[in-house]
PDB file of N, CA and C in Angstrom:
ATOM      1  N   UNK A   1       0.852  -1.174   0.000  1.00  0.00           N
ATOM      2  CA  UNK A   1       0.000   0.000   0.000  1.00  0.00           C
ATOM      3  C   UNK A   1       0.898   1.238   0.000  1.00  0.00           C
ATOM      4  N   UNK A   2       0.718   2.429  -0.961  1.00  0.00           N
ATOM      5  CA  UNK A   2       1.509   3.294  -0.679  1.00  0.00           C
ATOM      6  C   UNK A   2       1.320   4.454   0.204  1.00  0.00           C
ATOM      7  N   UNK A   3       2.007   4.937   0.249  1.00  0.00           N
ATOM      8  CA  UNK A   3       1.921   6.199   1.421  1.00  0.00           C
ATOM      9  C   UNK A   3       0.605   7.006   1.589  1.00  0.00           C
ATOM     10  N   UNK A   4      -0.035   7.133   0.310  1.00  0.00           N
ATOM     11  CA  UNK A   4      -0.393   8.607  -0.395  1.00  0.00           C
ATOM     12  C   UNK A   4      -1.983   7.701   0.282  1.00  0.00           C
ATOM     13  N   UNK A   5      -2.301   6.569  -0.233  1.00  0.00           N
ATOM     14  CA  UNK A   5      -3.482   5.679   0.028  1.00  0.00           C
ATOM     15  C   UNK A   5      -3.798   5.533   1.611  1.00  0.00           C
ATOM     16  N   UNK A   6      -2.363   5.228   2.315  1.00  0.00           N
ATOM     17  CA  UNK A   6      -2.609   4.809   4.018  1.00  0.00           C
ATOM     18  C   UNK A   6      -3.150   6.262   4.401  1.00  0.00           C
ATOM     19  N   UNK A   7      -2.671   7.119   4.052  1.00  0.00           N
ATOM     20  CA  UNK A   7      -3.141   8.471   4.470  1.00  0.00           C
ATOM     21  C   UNK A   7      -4.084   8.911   4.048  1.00  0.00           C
ATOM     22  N   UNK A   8      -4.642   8.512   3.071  1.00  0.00           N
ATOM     23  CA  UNK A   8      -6.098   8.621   2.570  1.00  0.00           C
ATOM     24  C   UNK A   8      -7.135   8.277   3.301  1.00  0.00           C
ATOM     25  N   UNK A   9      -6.856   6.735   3.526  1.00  0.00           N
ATOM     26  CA  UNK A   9      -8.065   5.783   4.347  1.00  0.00           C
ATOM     27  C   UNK A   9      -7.626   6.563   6.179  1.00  0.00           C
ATOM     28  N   UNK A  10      -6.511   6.782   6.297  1.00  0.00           N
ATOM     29  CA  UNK A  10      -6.676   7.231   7.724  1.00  0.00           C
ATOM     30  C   UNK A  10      -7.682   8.744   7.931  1.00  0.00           C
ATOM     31  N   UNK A  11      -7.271   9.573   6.769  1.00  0.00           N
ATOM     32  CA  UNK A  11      -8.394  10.235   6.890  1.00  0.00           C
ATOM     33  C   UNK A  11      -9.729  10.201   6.966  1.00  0.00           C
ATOM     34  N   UNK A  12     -10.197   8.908   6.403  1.00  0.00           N
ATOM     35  CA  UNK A  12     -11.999   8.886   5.867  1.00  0.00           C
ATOM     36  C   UNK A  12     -12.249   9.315   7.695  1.00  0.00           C
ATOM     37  N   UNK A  13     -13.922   9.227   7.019  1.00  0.00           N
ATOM     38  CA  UNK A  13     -14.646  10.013   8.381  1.00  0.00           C
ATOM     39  C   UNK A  13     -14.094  10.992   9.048  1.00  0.00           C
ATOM     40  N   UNK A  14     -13.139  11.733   8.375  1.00  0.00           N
ATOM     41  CA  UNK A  14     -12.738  12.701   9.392  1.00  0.00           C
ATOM     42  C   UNK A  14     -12.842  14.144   8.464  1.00  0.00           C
ATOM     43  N   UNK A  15     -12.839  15.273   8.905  1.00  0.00           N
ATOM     44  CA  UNK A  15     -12.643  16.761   8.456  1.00  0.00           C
ATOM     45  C   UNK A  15     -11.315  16.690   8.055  1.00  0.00           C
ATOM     46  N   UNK A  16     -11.363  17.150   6.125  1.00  0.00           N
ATOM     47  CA  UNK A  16     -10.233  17.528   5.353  1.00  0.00           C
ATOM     48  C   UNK A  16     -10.444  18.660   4.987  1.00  0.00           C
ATOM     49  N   UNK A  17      -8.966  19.933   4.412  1.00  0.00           N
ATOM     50  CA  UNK A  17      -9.341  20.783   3.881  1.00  0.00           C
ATOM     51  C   UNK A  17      -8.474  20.172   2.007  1.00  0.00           C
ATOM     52  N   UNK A  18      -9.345  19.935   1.274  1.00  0.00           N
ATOM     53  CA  UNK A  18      -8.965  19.842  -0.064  1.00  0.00           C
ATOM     54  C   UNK A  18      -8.669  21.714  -0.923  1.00  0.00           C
ATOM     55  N   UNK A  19      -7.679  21.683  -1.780  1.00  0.00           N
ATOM     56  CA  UNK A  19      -6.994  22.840  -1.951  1.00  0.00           C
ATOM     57  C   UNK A  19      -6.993  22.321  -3.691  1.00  0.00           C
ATOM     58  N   UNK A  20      -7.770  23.420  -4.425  1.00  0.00           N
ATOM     59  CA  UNK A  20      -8.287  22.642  -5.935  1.00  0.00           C
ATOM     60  C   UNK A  20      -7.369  24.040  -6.844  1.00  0.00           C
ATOM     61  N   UNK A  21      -6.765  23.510  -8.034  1.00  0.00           N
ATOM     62  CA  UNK A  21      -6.583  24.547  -9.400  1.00  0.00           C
ATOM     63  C   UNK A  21      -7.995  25.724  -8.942  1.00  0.00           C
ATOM     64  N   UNK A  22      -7.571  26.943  -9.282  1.00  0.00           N
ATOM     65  CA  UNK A  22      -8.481  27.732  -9.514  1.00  0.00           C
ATOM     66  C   UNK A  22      -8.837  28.779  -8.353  1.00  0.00           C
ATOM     67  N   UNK A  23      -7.854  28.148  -7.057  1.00  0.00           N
ATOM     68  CA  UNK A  23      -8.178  29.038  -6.063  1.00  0.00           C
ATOM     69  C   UNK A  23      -9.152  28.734  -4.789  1.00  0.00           C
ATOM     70  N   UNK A  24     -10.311  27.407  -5.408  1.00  0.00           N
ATOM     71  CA  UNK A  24     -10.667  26.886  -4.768  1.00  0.00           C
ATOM     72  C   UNK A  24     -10.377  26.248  -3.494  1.00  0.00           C
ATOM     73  N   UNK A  25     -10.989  26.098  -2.361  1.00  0.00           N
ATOM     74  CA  UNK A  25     -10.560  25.368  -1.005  1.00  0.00           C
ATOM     75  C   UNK A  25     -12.230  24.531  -0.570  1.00  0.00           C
ATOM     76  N   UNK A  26     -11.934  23.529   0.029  1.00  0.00           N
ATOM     77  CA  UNK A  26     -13.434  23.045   0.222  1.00  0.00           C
ATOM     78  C   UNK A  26     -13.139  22.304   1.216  1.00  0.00           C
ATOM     79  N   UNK A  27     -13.907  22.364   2.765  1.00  0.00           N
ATOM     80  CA  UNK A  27     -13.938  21.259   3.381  1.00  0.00           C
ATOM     81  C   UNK A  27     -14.877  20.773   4.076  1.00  0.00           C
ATOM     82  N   UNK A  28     -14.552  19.467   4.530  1.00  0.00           N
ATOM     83  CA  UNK A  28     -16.306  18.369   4.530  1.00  0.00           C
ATOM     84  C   UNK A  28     -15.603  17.088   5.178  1.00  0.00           C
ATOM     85  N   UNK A  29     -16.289  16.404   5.435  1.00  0.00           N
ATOM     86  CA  UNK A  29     -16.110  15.511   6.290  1.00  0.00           C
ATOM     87  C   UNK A  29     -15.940  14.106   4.394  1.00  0.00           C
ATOM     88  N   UNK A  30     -14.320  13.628   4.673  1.00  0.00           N
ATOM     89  CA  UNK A  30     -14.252  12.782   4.031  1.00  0.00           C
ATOM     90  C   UNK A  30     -14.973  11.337   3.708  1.00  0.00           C
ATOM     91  N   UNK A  31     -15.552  10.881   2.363  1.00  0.00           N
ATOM     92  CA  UNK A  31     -15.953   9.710   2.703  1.00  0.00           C
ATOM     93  C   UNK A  31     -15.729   8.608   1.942  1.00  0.00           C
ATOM     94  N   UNK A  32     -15.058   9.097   0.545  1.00  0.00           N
ATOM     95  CA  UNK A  32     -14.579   8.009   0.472  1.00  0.00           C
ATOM     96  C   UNK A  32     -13.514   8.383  -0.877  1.00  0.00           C
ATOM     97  N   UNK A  33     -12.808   7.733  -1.724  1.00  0.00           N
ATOM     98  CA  UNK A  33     -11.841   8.185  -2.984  1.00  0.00           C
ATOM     99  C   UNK A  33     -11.765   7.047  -3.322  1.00  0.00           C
ATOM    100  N   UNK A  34     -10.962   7.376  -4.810  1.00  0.00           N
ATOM    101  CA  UNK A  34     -10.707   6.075  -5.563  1.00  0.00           C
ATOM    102  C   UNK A  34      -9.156   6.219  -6.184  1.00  0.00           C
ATOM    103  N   UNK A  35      -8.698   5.724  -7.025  1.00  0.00           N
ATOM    104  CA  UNK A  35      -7.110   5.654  -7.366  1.00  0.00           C
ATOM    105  C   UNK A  35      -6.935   6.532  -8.264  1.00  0.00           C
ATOM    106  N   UNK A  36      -7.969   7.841  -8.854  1.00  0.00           N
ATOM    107  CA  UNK A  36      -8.163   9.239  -9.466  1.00  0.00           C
ATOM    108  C   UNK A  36      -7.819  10.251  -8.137  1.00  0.00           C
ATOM    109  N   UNK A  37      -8.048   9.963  -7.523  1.00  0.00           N
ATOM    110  CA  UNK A  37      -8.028  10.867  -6.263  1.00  0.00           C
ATOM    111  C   UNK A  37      -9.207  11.506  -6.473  1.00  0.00           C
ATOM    112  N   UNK A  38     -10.652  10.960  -7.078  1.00  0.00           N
ATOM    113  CA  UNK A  38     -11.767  11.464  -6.817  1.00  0.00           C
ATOM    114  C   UNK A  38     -11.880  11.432  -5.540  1.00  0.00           C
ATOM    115  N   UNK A  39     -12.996  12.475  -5.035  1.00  0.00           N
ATOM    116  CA  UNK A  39     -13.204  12.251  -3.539  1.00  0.00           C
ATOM    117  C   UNK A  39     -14.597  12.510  -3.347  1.00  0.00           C
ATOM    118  N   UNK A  40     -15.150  11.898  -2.428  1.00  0.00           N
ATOM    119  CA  UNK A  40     -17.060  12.466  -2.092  1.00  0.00           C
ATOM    120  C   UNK A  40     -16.542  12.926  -0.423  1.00  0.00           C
ATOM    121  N   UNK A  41     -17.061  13.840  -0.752  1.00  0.00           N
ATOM    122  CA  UNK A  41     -17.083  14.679   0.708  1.00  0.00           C
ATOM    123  C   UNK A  41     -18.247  15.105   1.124  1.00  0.00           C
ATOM    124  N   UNK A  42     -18.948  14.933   2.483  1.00  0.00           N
ATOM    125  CA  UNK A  42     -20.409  15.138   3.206  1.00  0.00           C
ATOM    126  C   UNK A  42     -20.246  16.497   3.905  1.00  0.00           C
ATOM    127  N   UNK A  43     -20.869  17.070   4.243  1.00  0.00           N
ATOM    128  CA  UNK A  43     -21.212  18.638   4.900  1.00  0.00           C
ATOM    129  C   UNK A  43     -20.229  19.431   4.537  1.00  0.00           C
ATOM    130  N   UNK A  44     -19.884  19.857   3.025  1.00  0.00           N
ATOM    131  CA  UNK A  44     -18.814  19.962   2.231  1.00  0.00           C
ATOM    132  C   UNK A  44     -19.055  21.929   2.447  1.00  0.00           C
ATOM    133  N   UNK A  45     -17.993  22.549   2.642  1.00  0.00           N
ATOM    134  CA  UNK A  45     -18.673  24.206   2.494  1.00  0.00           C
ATOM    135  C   UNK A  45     -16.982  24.408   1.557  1.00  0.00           C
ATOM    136  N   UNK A  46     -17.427  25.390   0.458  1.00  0.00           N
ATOM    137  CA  UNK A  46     -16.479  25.531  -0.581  1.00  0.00           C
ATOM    138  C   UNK A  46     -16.445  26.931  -0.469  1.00  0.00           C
ATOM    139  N   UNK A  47     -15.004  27.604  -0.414  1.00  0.00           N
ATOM    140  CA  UNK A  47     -14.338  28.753  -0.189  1.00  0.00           C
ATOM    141  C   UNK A  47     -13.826  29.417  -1.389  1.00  0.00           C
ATOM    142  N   UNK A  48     -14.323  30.720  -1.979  1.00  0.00           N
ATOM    143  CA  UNK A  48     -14.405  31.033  -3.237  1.00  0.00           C
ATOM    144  C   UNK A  48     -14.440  32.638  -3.245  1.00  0.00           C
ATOM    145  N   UNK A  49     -12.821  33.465  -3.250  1.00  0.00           N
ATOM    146  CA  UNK A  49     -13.147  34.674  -3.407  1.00  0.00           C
ATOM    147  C   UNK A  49     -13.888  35.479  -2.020  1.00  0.00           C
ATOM    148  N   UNK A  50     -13.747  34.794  -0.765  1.00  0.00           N
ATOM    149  CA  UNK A  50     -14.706  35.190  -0.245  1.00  0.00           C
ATOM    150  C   UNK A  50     -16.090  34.731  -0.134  1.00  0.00           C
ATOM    151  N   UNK A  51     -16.152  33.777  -1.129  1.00  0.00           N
ATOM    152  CA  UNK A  51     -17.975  33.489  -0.660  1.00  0.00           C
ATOM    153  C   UNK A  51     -17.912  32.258  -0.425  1.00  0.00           C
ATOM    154  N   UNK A  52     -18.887  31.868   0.543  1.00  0.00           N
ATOM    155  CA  UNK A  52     -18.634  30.158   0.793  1.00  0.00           C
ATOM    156  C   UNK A  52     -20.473  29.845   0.618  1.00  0.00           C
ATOM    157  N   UNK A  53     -19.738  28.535   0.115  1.00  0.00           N
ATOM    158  CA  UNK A  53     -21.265  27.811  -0.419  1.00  0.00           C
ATOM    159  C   UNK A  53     -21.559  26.365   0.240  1.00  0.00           C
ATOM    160  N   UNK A  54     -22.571  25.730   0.694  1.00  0.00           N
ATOM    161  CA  UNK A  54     -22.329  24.595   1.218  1.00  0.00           C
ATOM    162  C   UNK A  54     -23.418  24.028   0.487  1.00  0.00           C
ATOM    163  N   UNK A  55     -22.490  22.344   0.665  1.00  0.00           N
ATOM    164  CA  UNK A  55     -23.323  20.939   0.243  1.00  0.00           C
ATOM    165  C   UNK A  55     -23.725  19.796   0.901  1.00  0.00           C
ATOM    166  N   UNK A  56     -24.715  19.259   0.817  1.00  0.00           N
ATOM    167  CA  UNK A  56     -24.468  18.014   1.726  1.00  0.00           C
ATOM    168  C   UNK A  56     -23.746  16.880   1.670  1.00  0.00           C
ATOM    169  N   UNK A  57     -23.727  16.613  -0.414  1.00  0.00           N
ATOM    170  CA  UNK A  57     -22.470  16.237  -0.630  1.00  0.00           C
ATOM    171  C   UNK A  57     -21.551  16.389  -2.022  1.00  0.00           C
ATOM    172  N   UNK A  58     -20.617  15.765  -2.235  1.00  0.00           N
ATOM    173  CA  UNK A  58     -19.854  16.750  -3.382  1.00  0.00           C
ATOM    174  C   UNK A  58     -19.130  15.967  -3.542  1.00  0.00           C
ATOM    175  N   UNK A  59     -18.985  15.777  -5.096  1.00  0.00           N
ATOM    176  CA  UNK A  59     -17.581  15.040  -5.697  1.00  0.00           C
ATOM    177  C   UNK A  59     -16.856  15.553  -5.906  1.00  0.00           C
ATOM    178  N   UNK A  60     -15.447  15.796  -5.817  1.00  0.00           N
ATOM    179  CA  UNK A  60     -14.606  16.496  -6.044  1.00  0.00           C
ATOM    180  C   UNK A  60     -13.704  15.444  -7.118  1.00  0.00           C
ATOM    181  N   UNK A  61     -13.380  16.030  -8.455  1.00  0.00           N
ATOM    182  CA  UNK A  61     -12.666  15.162  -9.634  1.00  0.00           C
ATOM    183  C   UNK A  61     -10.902  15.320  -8.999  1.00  0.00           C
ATOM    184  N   UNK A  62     -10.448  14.115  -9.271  1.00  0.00           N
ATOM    185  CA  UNK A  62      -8.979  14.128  -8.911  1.00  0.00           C
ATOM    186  C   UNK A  62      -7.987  15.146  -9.737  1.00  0.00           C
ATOM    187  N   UNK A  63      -8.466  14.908 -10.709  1.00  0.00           N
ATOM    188  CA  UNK A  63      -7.418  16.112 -11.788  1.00  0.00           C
ATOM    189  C   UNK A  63      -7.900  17.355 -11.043  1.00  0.00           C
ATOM    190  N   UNK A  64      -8.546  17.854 -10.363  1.00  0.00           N
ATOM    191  CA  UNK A  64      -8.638  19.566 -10.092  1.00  0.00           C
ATOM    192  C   UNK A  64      -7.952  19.077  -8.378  1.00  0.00           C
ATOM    193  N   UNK A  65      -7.361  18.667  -8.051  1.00  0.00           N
ATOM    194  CA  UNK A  65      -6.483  18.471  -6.824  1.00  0.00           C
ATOM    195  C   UNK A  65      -5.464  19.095  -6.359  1.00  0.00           C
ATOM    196  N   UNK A  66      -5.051  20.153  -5.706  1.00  0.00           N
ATOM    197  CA  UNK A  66      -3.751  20.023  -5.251  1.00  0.00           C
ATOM    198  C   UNK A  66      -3.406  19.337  -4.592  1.00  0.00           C
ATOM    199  N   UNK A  67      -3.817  19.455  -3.245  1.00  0.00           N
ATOM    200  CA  UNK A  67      -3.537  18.740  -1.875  1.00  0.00           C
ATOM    201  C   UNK A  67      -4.608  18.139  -0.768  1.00  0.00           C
ATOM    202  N   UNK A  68      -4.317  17.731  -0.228  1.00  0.00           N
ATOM    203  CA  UNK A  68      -5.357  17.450   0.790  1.00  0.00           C
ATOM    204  C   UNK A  68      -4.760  17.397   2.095  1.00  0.00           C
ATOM    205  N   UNK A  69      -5.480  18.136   3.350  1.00  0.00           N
ATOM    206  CA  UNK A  69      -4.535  17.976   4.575  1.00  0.00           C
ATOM    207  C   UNK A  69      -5.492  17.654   5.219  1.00  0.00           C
ATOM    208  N   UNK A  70      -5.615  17.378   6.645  1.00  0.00           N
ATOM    209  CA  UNK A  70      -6.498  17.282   7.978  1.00  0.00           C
ATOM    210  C   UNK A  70      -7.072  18.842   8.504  1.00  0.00           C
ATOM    211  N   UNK A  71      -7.606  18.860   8.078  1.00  0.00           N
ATOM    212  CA  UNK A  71      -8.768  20.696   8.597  1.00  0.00           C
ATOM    213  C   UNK A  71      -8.975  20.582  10.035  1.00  0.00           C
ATOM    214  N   UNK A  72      -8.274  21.925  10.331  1.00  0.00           N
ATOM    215  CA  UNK A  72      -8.617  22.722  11.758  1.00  0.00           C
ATOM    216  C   UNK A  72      -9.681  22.076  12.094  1.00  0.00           C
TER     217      UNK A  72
END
């Protein structure tokens, strides 16, 4: 298993902040990804310029990814 995956699954169920191309930031309680680094995220609120928008849930596509860390 590689690094990038153990740290993936240690995250599920927990609050991530994902950091997307475009300026975007979004975070939500992780729930699950695949080997795209798609991700579905639940009580998801997305940070934009100042305006934040929320979802209950949200796919996020792996190609618009920078990073992903553990959220405050």
């Amino acid at each position: 298993m590689t690094s990038t995956v153990a740290l993936l699954k240690n995250s599920l169920n927990k609050q991530v902040l994902v950091k997307l191309k475009g300026g975007r930031e979004i975070r939500g309680l992780l729930r699950g990804f695949d080997q795209h680094l798609n991700l579905i995220l639940e009580n998801a609120e997305e940070s934009r310029e100042g305006q934040n928008r929320r979802f209950d849930y949200m796919l996020v596509r792996g190609d618009n990814v920078i990073f992903i860390s553990p959220a405050p």
